[in-house]
Protein backbone atom coordinates (compact mmCIF):
# COMPACT_ATOMS: atom_id res chain seq x y z
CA UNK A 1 0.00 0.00 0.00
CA UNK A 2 2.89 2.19 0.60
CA UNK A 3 1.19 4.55 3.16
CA UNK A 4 3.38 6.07 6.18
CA UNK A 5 1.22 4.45 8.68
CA UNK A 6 1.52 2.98 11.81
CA UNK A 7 -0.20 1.90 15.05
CA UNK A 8 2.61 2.87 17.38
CA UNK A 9 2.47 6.45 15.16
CA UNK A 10 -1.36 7.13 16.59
CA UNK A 11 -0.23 6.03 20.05
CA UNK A 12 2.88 8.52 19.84
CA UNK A 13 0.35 11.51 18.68
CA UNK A 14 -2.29 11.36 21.42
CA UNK A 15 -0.66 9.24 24.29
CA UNK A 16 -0.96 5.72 25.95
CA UNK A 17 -3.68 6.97 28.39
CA UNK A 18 -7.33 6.13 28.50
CA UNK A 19 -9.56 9.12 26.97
CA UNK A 20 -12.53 10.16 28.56
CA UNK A 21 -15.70 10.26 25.75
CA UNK A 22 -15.19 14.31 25.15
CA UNK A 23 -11.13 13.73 24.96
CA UNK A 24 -12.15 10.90 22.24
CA UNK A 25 -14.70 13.73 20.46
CA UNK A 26 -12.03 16.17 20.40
CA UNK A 27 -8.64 14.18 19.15
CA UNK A 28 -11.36 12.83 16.58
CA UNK A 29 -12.87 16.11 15.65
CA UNK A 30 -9.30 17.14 15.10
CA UNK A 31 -7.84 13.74 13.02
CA UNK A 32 -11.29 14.84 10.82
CA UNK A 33 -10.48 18.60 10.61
CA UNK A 34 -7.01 17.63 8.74
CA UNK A 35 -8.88 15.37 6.15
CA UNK A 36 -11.43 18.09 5.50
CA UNK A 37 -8.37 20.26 5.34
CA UNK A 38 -7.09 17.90 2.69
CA UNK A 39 -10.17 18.08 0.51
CA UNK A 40 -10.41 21.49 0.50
CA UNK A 41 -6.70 22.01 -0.55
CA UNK A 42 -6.94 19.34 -3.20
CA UNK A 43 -4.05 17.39 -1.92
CA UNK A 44 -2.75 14.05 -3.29
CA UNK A 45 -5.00 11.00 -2.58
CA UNK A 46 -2.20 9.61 -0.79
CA UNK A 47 -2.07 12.35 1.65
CA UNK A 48 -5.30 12.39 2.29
CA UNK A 49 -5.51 8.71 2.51
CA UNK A 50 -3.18 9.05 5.40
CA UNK A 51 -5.05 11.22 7.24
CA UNK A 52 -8.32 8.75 6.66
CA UNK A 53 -6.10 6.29 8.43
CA UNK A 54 -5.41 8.24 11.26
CA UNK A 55 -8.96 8.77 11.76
CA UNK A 56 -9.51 5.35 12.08
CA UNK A 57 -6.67 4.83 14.36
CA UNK A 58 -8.01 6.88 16.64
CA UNK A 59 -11.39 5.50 16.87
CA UNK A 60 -9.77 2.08 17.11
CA UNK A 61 -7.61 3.43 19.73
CA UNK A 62 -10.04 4.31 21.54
CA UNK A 63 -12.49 1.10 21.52
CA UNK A 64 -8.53 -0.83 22.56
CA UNK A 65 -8.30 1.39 25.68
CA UNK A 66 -11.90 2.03 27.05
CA UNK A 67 -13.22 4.95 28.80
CA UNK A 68 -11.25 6.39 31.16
CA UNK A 69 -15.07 7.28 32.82
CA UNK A 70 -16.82 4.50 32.45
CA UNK A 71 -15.96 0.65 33.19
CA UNK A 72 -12.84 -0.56 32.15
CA UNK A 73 -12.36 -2.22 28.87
CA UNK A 74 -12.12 -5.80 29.40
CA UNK A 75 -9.81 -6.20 26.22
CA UNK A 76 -7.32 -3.56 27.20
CA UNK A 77 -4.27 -3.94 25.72
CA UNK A 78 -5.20 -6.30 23.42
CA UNK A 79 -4.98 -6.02 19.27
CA UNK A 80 -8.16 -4.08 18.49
CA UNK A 81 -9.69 -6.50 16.38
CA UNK A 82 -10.45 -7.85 19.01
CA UNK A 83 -11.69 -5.50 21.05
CA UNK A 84 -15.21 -5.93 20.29
């Protein structure tokens, strides 16, 4: 696929820690704010491609680690495939 992608890149970006739900709302909002970005400045597919992916990453981030204000996940730390 050739994107410059990683889990341990959305980790580095936003931190280990559990979110609470209005943490997860605003990393997301932001992660969606570049793509729009993206569209409006015509960039490369690839680029914006990238930024689809980090949008993702972040809401599969935050289904691995739970809510920081509600019950624990009970699949913490595990692959988030999984996590469902």
């Amino acid at each position: 696929m050739g994107y410059c992608w990683s889990w341990d890149r959305a980790y580095a970006k936003h931190g280990r820690e559990q979110w609470g739900r209005h943490e997860f709302y605003a990393i997301l909002e932001e992660e969606l704010d570049e793509v729009w970005e993206n569209i409006k400045k015509d960039k490369p597919q690839t680029e914006l491609v990238e930024e689809i992916l980090q949008v993702a990453a972040v809401a599969l981030r935050y289904l691995e680690t739970g809510d920081r204000y509600r019950e624990p996940n009970a699949n913490q730390g595990t692959h988030p495939s999984t996590a469902l």
